[in-house]
C-alpha atoms as a PDB file:
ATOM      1  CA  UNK A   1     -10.602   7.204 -13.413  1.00  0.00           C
ATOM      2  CA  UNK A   2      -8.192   4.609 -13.246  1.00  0.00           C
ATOM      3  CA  UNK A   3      -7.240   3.411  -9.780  1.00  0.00           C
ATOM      4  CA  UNK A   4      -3.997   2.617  -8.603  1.00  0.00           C
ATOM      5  CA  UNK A   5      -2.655   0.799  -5.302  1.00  0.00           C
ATOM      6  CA  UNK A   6       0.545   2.502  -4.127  1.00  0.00           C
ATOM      7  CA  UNK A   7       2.047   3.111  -1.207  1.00  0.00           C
ATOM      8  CA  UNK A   8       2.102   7.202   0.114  1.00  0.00           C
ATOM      9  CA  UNK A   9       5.028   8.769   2.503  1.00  0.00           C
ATOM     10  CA  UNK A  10       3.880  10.045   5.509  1.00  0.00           C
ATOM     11  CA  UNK A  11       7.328   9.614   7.852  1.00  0.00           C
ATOM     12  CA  UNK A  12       9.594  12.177   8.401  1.00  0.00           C
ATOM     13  CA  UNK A  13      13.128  12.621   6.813  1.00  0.00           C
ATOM     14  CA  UNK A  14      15.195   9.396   7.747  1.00  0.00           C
ATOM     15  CA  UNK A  15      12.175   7.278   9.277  1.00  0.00           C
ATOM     16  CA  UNK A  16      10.241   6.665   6.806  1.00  0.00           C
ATOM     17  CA  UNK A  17       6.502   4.978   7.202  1.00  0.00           C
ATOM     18  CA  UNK A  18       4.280   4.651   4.195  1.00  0.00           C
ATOM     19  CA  UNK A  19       0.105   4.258   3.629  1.00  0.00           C
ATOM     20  CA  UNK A  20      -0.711   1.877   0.624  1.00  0.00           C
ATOM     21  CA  UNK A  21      -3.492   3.421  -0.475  1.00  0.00           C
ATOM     22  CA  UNK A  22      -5.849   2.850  -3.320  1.00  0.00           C
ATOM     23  CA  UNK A  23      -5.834   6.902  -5.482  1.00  0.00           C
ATOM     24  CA  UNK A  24      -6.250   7.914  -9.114  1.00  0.00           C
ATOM     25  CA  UNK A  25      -3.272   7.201 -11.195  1.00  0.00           C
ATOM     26  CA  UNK A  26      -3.679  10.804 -12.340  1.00  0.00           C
ATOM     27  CA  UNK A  27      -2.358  12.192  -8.992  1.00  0.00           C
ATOM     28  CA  UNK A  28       0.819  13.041  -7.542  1.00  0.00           C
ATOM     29  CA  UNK A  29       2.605  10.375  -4.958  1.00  0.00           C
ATOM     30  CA  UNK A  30       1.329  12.465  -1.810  1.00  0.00           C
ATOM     31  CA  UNK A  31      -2.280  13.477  -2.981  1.00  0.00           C
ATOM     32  CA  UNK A  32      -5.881  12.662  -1.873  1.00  0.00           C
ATOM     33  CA  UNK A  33      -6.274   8.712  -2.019  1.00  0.00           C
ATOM     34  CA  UNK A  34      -9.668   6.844  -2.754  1.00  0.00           C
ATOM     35  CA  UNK A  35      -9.180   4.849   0.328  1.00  0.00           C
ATOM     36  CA  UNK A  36      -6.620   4.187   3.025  1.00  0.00           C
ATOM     37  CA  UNK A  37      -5.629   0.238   2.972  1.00  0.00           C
ATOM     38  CA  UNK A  38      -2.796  -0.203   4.963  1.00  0.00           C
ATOM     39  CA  UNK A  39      -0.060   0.312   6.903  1.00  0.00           C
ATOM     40  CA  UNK A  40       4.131  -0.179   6.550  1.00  0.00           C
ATOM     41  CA  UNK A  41       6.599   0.555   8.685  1.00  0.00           C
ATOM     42  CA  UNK A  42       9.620  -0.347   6.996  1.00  0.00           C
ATOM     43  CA  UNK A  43      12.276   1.264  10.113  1.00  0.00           C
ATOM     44  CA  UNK A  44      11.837  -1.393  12.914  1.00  0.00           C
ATOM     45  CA  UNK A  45      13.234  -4.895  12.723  1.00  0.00           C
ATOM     46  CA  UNK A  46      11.279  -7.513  10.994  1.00  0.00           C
ATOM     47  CA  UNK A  47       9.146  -4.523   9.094  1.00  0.00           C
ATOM     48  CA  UNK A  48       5.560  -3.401  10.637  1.00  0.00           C
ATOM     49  CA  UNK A  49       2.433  -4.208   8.193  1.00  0.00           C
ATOM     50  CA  UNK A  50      -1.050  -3.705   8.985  1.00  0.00           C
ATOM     51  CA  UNK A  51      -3.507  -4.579   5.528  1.00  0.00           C
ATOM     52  CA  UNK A  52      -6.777  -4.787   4.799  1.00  0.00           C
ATOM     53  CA  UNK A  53      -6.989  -8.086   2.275  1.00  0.00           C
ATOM     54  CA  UNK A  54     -10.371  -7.306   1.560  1.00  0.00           C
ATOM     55  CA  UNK A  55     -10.171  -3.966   0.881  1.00  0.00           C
ATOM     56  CA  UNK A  56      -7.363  -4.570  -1.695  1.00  0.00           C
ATOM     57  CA  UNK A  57      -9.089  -7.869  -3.481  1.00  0.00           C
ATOM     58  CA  UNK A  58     -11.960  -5.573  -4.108  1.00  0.00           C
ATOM     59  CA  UNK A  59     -10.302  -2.938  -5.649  1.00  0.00           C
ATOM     60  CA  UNK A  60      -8.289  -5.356  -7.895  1.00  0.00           C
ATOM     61  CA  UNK A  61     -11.790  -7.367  -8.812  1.00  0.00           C
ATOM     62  CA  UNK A  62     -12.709  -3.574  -9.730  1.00  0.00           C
ATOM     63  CA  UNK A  63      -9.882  -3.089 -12.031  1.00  0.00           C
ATOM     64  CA  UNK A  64      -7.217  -1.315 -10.134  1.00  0.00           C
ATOM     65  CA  UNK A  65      -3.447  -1.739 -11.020  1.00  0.00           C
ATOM     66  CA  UNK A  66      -0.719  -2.788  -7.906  1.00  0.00           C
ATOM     67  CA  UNK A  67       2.634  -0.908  -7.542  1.00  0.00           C
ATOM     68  CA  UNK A  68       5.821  -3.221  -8.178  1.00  0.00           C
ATOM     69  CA  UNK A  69       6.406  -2.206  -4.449  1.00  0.00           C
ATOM     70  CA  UNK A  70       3.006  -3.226  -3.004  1.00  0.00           C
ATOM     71  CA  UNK A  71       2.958  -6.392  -5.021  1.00  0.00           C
ATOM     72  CA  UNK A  72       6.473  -7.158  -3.262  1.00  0.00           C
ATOM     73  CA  UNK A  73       5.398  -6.116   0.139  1.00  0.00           C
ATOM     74  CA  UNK A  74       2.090  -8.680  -0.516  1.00  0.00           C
ATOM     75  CA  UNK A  75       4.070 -11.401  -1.679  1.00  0.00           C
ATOM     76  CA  UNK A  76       6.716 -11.081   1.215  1.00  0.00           C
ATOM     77  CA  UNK A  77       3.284 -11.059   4.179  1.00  0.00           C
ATOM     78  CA  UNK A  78       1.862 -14.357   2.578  1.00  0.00           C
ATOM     79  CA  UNK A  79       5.425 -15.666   2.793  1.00  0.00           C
ATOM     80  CA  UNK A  80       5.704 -15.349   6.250  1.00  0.00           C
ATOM     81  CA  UNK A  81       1.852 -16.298   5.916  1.00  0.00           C
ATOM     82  CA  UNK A  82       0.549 -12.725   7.707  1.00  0.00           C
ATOM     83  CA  UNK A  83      -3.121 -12.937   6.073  1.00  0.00           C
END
């Protein structure tokens, strides 16, 4: 199984909010993930995050792959130095 973290729509239409989510790379963008890791709120003004560092570094020590989208939405947290 290979393990992907991605992020999962669960807003409605025109307010979006997403999970990142660790899931098998074999499933569709809305199915059952592995584990919940996060939260982002793109809609309110500067952008809602709520992530579990851990969580992620151990599922990329265990050979999961990162989204271009979650490795952006990391990269812009530690800019505005969020860990």
């Amino acid at each position: 199984m290979a393990v992907k973290l991605r992020l999962t729509k669960i807003g409605r239409k025109h307010n979006p909010y997403y999970r990142l989510v660790a899931i098998d790379s074999q499933k569709a963008r809305d199915g059952k993930p592995v584990e919940i890791l996060g939260n982002y709120s793109p809609i309110v003004n500067p952008p809602l995050w709520s992530i579990k560092y851990d969580r992620i570094q151990y599922w990329l020590n265990n050979g999961a792959i990162m989204s271009d989208k979650v490795k952006a939405l990391l990269k812009q947290t530690e800019r505005l130095g969020m860990e």
